[in-house]
Protein backbone atom coordinates (compact mmCIF):
# COMPACT_ATOMS: atom_id res chain seq x y z
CA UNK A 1 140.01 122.14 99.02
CA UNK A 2 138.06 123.22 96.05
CA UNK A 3 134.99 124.08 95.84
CA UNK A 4 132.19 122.39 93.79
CA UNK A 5 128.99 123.66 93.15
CA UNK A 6 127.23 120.71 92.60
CA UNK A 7 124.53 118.58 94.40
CA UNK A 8 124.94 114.54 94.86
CA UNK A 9 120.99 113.63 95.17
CA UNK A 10 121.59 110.63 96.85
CA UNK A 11 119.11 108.11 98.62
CA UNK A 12 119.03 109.75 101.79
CA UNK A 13 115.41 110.78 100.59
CA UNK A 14 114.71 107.33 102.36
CA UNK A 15 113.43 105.99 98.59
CA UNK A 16 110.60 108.76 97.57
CA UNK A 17 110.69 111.06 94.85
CA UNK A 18 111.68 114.71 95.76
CA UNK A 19 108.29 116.86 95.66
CA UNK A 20 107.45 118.61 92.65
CA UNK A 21 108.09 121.62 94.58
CA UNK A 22 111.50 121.65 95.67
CA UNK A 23 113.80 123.12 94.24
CA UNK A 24 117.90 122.85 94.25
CA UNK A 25 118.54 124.73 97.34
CA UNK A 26 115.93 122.82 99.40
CA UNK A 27 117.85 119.39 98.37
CA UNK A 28 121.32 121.10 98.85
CA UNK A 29 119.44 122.17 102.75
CA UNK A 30 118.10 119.16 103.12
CA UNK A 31 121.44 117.04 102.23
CA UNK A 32 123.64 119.47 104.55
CA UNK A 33 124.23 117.40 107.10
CA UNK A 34 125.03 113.94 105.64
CA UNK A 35 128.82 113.04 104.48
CA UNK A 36 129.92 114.05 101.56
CA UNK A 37 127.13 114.23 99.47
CA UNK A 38 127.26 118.34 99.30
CA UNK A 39 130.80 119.43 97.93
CA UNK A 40 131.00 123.03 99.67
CA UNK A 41 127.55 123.72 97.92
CA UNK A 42 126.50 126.25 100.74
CA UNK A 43 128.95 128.86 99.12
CA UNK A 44 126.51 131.65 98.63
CA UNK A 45 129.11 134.58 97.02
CA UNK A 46 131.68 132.95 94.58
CA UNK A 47 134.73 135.20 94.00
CA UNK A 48 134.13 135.24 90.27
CA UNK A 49 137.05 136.97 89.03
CA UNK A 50 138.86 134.01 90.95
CA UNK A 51 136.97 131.50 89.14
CA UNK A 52 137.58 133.21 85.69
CA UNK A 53 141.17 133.53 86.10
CA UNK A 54 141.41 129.98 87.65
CA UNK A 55 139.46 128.26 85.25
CA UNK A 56 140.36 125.03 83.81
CA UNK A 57 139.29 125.05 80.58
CA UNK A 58 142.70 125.34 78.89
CA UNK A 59 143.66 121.78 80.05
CA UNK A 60 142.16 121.02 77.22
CA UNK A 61 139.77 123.22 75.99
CA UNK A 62 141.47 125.41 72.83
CA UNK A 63 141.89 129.16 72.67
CA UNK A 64 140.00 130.28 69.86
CA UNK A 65 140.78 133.22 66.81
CA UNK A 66 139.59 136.39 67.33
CA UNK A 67 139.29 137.23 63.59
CA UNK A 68 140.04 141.28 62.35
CA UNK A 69 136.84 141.30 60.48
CA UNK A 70 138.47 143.94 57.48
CA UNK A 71 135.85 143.94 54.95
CA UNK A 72 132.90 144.78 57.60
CA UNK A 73 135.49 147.76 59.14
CA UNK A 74 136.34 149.18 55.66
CA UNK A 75 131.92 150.32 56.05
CA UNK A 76 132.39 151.92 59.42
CA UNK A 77 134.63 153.96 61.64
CA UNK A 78 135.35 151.11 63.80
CA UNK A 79 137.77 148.04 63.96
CA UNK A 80 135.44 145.05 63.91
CA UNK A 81 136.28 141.46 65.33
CA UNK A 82 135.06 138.18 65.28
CA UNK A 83 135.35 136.25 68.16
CA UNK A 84 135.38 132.54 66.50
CA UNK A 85 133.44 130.42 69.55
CA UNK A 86 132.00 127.94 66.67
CA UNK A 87 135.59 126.35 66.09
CA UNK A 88 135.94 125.46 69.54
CA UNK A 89 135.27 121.85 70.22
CA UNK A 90 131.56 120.83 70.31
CA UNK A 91 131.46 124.09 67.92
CA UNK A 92 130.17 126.37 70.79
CA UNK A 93 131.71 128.09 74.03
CA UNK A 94 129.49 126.19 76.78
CA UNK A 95 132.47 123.20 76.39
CA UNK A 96 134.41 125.84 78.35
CA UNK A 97 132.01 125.49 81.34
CA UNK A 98 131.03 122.19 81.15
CA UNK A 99 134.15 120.96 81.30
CA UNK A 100 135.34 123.82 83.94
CA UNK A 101 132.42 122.24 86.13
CA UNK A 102 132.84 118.68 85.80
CA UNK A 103 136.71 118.97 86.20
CA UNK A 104 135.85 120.23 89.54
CA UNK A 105 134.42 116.75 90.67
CA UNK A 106 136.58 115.17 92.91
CA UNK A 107 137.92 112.04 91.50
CA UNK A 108 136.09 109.68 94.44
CA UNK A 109 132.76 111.13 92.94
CA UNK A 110 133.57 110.96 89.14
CA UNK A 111 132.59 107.18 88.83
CA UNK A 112 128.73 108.09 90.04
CA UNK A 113 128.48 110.49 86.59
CA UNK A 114 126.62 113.28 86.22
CA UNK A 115 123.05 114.14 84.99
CA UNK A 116 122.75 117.56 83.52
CA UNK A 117 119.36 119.30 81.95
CA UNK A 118 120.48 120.65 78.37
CA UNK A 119 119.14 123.18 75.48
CA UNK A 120 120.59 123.77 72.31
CA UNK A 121 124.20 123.54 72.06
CA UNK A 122 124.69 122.19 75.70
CA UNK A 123 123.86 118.98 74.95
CA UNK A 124 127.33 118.34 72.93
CA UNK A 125 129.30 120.57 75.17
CA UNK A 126 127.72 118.00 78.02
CA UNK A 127 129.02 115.03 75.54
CA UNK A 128 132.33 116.44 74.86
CA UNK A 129 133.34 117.14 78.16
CA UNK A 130 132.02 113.71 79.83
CA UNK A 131 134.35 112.06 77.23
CA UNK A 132 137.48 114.48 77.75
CA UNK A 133 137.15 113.66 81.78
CA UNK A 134 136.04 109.85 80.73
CA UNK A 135 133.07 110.83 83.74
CA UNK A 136 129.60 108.88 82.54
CA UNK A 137 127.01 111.41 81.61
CA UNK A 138 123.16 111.37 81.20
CA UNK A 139 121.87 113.73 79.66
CA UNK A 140 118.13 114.75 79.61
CA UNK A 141 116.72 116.61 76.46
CA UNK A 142 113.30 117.81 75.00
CA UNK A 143 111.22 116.10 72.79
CA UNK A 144 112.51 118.74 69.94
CA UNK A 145 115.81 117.05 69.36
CA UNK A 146 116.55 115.23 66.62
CA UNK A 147 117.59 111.94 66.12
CA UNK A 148 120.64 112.54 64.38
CA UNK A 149 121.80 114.95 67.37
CA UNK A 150 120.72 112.17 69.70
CA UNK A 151 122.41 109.84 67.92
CA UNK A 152 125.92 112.00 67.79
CA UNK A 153 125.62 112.60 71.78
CA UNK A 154 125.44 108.85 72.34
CA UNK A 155 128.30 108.11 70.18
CA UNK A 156 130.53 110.01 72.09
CA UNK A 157 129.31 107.72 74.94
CA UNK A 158 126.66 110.02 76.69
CA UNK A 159 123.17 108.62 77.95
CA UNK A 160 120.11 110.27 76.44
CA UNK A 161 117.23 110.54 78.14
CA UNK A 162 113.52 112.65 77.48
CA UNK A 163 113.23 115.23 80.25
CA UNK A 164 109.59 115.40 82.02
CA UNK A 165 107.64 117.78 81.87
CA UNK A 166 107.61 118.21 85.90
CA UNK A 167 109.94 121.13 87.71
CA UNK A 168 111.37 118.67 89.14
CA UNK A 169 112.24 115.91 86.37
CA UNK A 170 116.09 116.91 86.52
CA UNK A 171 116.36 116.35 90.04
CA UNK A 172 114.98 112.83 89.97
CA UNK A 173 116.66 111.70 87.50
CA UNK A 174 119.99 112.53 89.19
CA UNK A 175 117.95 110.89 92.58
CA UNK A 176 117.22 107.91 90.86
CA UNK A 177 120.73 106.72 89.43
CA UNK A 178 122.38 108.27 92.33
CA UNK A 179 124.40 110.92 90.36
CA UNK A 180 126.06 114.63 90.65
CA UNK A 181 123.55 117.19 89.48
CA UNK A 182 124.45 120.08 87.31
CA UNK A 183 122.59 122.94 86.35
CA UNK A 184 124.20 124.96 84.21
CA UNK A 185 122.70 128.09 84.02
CA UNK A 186 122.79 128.04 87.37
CA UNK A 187 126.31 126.70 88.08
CA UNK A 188 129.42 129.57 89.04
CA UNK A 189 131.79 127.23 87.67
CA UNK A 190 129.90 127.10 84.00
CA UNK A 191 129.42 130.41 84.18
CA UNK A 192 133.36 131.19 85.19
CA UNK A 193 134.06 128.89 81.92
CA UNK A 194 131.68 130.89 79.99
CA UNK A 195 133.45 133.83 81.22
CA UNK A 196 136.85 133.31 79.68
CA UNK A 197 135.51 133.64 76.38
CA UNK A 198 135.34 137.26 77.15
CA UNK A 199 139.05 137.30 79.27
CA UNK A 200 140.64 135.62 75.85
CA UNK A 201 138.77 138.74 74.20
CA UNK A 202 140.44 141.11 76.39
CA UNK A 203 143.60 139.44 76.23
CA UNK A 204 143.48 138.98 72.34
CA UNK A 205 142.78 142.99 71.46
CA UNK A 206 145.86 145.28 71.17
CA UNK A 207 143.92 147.73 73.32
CA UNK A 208 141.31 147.15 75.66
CA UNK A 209 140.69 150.57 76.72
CA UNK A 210 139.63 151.14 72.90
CA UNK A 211 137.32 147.82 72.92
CA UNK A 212 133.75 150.01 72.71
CA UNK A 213 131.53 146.69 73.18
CA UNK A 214 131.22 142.94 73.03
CA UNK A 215 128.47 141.52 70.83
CA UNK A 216 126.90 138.37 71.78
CA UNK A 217 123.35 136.60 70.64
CA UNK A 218 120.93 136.27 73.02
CA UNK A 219 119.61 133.08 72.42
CA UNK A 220 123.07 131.65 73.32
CA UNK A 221 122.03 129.90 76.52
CA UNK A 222 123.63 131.84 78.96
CA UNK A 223 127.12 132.57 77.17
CA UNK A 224 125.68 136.37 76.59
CA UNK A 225 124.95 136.84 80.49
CA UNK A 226 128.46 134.61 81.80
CA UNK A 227 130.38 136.77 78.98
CA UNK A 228 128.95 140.00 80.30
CA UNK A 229 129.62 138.78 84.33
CA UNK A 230 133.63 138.49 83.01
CA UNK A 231 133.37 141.76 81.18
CA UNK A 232 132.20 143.73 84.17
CA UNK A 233 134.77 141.94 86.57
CA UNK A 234 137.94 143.01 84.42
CA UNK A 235 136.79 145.72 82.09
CA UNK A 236 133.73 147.64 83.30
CA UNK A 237 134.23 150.31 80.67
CA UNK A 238 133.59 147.86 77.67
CA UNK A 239 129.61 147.56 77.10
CA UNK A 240 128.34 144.01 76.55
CA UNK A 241 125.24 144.17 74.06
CA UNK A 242 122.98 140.79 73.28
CA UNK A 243 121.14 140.67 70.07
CA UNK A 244 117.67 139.05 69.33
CA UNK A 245 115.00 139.23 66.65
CA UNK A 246 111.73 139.20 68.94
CA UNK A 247 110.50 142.67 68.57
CA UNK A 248 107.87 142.67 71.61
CA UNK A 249 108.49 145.82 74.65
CA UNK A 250 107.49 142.81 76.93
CA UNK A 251 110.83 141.55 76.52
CA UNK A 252 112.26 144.41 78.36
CA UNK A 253 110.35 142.93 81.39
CA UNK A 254 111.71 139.35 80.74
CA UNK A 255 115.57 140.77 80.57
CA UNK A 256 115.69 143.37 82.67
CA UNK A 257 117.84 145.42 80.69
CA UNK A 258 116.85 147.65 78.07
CA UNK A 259 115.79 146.67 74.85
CA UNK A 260 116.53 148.67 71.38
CA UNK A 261 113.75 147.81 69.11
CA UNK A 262 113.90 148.23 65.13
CA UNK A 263 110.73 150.50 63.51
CA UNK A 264 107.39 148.95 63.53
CA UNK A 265 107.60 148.21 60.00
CA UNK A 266 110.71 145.70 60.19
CA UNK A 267 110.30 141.87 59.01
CA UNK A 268 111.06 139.67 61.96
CA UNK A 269 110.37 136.52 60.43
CA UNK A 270 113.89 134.17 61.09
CA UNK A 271 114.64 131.67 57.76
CA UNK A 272 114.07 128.19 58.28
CA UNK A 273 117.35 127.39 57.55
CA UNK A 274 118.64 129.02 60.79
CA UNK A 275 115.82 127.84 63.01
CA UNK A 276 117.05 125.16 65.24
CA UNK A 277 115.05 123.44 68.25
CA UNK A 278 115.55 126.14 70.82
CA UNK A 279 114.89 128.66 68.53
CA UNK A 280 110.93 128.51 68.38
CA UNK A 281 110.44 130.34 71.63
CA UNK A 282 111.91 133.56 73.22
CA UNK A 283 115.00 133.05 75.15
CA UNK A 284 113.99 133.39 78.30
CA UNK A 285 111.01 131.04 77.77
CA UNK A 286 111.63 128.05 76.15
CA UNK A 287 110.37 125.62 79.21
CA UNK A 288 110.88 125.70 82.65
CA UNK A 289 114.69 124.62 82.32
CA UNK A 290 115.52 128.54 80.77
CA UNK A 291 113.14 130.17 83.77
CA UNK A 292 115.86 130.90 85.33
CA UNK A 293 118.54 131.69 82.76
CA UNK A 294 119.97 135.10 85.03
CA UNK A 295 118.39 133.74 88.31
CA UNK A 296 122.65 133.21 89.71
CA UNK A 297 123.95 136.50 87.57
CA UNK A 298 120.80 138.59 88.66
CA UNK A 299 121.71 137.54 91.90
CA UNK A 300 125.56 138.49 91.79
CA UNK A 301 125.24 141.79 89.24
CA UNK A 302 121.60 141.97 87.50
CA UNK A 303 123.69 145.06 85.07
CA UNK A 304 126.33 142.56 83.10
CA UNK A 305 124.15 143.06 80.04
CA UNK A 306 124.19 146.86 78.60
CA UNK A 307 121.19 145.88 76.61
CA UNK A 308 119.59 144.47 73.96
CA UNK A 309 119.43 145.17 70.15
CA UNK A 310 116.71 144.13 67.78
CA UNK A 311 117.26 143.59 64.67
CA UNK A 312 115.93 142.90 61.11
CA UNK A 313 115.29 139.17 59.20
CA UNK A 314 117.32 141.48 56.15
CA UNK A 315 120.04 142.47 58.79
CA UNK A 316 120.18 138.96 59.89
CA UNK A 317 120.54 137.52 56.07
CA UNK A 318 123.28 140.83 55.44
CA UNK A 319 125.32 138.86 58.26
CA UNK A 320 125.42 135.97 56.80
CA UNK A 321 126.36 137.62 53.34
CA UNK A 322 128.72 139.49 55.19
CA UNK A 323 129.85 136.94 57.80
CA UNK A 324 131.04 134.66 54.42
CA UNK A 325 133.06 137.38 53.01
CA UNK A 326 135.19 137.14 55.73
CA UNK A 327 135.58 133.75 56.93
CA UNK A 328 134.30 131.58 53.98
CA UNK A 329 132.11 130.43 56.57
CA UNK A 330 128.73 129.69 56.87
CA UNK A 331 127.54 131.25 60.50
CA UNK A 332 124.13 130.00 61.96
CA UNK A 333 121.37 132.36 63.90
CA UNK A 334 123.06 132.89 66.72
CA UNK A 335 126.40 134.26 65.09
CA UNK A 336 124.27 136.07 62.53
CA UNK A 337 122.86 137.67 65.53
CA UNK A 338 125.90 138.82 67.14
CA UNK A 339 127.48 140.21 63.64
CA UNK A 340 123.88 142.39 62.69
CA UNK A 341 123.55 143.75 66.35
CA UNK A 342 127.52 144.71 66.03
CA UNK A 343 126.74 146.38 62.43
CA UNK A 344 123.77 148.21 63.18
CA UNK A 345 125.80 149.73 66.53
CA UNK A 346 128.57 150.60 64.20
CA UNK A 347 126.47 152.45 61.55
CA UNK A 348 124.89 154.51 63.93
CA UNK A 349 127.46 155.13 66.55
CA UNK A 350 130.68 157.58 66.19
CA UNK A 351 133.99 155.75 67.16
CA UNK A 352 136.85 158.40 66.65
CA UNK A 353 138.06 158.93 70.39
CA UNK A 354 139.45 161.91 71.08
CA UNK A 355 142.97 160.95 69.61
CA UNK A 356 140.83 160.06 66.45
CA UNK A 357 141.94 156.59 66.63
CA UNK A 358 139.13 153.89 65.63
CA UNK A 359 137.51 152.07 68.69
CA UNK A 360 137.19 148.16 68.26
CA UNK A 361 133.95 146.21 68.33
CA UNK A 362 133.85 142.37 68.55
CA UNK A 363 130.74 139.88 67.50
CA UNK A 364 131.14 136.45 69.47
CA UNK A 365 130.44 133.54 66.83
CA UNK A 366 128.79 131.37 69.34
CA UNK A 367 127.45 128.46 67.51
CA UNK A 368 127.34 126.29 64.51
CA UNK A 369 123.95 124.69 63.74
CA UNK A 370 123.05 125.82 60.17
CA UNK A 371 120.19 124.00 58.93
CA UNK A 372 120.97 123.74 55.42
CA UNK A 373 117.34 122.06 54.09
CA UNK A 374 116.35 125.38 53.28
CA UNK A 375 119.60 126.98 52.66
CA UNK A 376 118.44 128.91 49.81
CA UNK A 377 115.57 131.25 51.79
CA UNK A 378 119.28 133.32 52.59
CA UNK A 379 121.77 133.05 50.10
């Protein structure tokens, strides 16, 4: 039997509202011992190379390009890549463990739906994957989505709903219309779907033992950490590096990894234009939904991440610049992101191995949501 890491919240709570207090676990405890409404949930140590490997997402979930990058490689002594996550369906890799998740649900559950807390590009990869398993979905947002993006999840036949502001506003919702919860941050199999991004990457370069590092924004809602968790499983020697723009040495404390910082002097102001909803608030911060954005991969290797590089508003807009060379592409903040960190490790880091052939280096694209109101702050 399969396992399923997610928790039926059922009425077994004899009608009242789970305390503000509790928190997954406690339900998943205090469900234990009535008939099937906890699918193997008590599995405390995932085999996550297993999961990877055994994903589902290519049922129907695409392989995407990983794109030679030439005109960025011609600057630097290393062979660049882009790893093209923003032409994957619902333009963003967290399809891959949505759907890896919800394919998991045994078909005598699917008919209850699911309700899953979402930020930033989960929401359609919540949508997407609902409709691909034809499961019903609610999906609770914050008050900084748009219309239009509420509008597009509900046309793909999702329920929207406003998420409270109370800890525990996920799990009554999924209490209340008797429904499998999800959270996906928090969730091995999203995280396992995550993780074959970074198998595809391994599979997809000629050599792997010359693949130097993985690039991958961290703002990316989780993809960086579940990217760097596959990494470490099948290729330990490759460093996995997340990029951000908040230049504060608190941050260190908040990722527990170390943190790179540009010169005191740098601009860190992000254009409008790539400034989406989740991008008004450090990473690991937004609201109490992100709190625990490492809380399962801190618990199963806290070291998947290398660390972090700051970088530059100007670096940032050079991605772009550069980014559109290559692809004819627009890319939004968070592939900017991953293509500046990748360049600034690439101008000041030596490649030639020993054999003097070029190591590789690969940005992960991980998002499309250019705002293009104020296009012209970048271009």
């Amino acid at each position: 039997m399969s396992q399923v890491f997610t928790c039926y919240v059922s009425s077994k709570f004899n009608g009242s509202t789970p305390d503000c207090a509790v928190n997954i676990e406690l339900v998943r405890g205090a469900l234990g011992s009535t008939k099937s409404q906890v699918h193997n949930a008590c599995c405390s140590n995932p085999d996550y190379a297993q999961l990877i490997v055994m994903s589902r997402v290519h049922d129907m979930i695409r392989s995407t390009d990983l794109s030679p990058a030439h005109n960025l490689s011609r600057h630097v002594d290393f062979q660049l890549y882009l790893k093209r996550e923003d032409q994957q369906l619902s333009f963003s890799p967290h399809v891959r463990g949505l759907y890896n998740s919800m394919s998991h649900i045994t078909p005598e559950n699917r008919w209850r739906g699911v309700v899953i807390p979402s930020k930033g590009q989960y929401a359609r990869a919540i949508a997407y994957s609902a409709r691909l398993l034809n499961i019903p979905a609610v999906i609770l947002v914050g008050p900084e989505m748009c219309p239009n993006e509420v509008h597009e999840l509900q046309q793909m036949g999702s329920v929207v709903e406003h998420l409270s502001d109370e800890p525990s506003g996920p799990l009554s919702a999924a209490f209340n219309v008797q429904a499998l919860y999800i959270d996906p941050l928090n969730d091995p199999y999203t995280l396992a779907g995550l993780g074959t991004v970074a198998l595809e990457i391994l599979r997809q370069v000629k050599d792997d033992q010359q693949l130097e590092g993985i690039f991958c924004s961290a703002r990316a809602g989780g993809a960086l950490e579940a990217i760097g968790l596959s990494v470490k499983q099948f290729a330990p020697h490759v460093k996995v590096i997340g990029v951000d723009v908040l230049p504060s040495v608190e941050l260190s404390k908040l990722y527990g990894f170390p943190i790179d910082l540009p010169n005191a002097e740098c601009n860190t102001h992000i254009p409008n234009a790539l400034k989406t909803g989740q991008d008004n608030l450090p990473v690991i911060s937004h609201d109490h939904l992100d709190r625990t954005l490492t809380t399962e991969i801190s618990r199963v290797n806290p070291h998947v991440v290398d660390h972090v590089i700051m970088v530059k508003a100007c670096e940032i807009q050079s991605a772009i610049r550069d980014t559109f060379q290559e692809t004819r592409g627009i890319v939004d903040l968070n592939g900017a992101l991953a293509v500046a960190g990748m360049m600034r490790f690439a101008s000041t880091t030596g490649s030639l191995d020993v054999k003097e052939r070029a190591k590789s280096l690969v940005a992960v694209i991980s998002s499309a949501d250019v705002v293009f109101d104020n296009i012209k702050e970048f271009v």
